[in-house]
Protein backbone atom coordinates (compact mmCIF):
# COMPACT_ATOMS: atom_id res chain seq x y z
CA UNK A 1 0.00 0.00 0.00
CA UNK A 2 1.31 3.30 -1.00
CA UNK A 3 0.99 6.17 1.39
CA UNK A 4 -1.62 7.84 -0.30
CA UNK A 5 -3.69 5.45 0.06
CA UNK A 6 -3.18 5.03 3.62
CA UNK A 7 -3.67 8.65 4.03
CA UNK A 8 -7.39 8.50 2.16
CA UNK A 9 -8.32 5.25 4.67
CA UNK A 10 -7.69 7.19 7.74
CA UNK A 11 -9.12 10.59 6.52
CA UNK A 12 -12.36 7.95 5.53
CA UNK A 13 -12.08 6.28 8.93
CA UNK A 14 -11.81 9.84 11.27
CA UNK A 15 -14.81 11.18 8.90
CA UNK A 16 -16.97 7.97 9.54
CA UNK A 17 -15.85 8.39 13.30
CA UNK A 18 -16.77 12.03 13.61
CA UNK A 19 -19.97 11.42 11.80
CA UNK A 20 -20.54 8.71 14.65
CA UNK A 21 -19.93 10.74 17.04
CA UNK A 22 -21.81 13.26 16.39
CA UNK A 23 -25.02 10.75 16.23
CA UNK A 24 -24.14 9.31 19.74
CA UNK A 25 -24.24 13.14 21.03
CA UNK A 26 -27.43 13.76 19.54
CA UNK A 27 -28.98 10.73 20.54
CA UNK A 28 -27.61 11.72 24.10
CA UNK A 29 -29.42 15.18 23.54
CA UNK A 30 -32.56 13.66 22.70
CA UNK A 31 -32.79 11.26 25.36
CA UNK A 32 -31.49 14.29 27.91
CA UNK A 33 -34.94 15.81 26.77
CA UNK A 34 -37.30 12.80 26.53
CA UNK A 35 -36.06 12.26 30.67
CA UNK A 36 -36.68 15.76 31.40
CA UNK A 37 -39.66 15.79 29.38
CA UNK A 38 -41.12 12.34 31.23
CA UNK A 39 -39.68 13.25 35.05
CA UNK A 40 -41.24 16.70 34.95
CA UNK A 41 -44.73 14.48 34.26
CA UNK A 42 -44.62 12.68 37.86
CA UNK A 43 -45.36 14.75 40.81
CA UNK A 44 -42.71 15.21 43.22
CA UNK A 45 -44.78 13.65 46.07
CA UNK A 46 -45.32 10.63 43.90
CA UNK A 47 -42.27 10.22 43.29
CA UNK A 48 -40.84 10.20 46.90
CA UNK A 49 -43.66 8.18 47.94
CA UNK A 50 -42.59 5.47 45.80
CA UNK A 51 -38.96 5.81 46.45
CA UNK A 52 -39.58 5.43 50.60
CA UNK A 53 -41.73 2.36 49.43
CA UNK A 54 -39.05 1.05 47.33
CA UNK A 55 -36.66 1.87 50.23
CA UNK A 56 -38.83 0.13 52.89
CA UNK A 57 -39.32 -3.18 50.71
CA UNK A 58 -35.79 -3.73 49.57
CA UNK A 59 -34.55 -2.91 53.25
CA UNK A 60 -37.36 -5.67 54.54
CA UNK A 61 -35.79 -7.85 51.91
CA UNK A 62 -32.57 -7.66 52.79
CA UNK A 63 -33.21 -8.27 56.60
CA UNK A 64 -34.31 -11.50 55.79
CA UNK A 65 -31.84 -14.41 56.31
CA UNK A 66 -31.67 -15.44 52.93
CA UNK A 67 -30.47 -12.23 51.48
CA UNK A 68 -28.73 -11.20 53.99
CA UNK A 69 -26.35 -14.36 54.24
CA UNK A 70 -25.82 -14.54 50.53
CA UNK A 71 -24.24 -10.69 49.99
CA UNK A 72 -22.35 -11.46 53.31
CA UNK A 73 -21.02 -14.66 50.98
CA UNK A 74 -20.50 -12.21 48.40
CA UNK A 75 -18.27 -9.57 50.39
CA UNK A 76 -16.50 -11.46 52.43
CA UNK A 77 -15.43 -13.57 48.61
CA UNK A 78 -15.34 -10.33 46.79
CA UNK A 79 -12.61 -9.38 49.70
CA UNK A 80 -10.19 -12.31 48.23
């Protein structure tokens, strides 16, 4: 391969990179908005509400033996 030719591939392969690039910025744009858009639609109190339920159940679920045994398992292997 002459060095022209390796010159047009990588001027093709930072334009195809740029161009995807700028696609995965505006996709990150539009779902910035579409979040915005859909969190500004739940009330604030609803919101909390279901978070302390959330809280409350996964707290009750990890009091249980079960659970509770099994992520001890987990850190005390994790520590190795």
């Amino acid at each position: 391969m002459s060095l022209r030719s390796l010159s047009r591939q990588i001027e093709t392969c930072q334009q195809d990179l740029e161009l995807q690039r700028r696609s995965a910025v505006s996709l990150l744009v539009q779902q910035r908005a579409q979040a915005l858009t859909q969190s500004r639609k739940i009330p604030l109190p609803v919101a909390m509400g279901v978070a302390f339920a959330g809280g409350f159940v996964l707290q009750r679920f990890f009091n249980t033996p079960t659970p509770h045994t099994l992520m001890n398992w987990y850190l005390t292997l994790r520590a190795f």
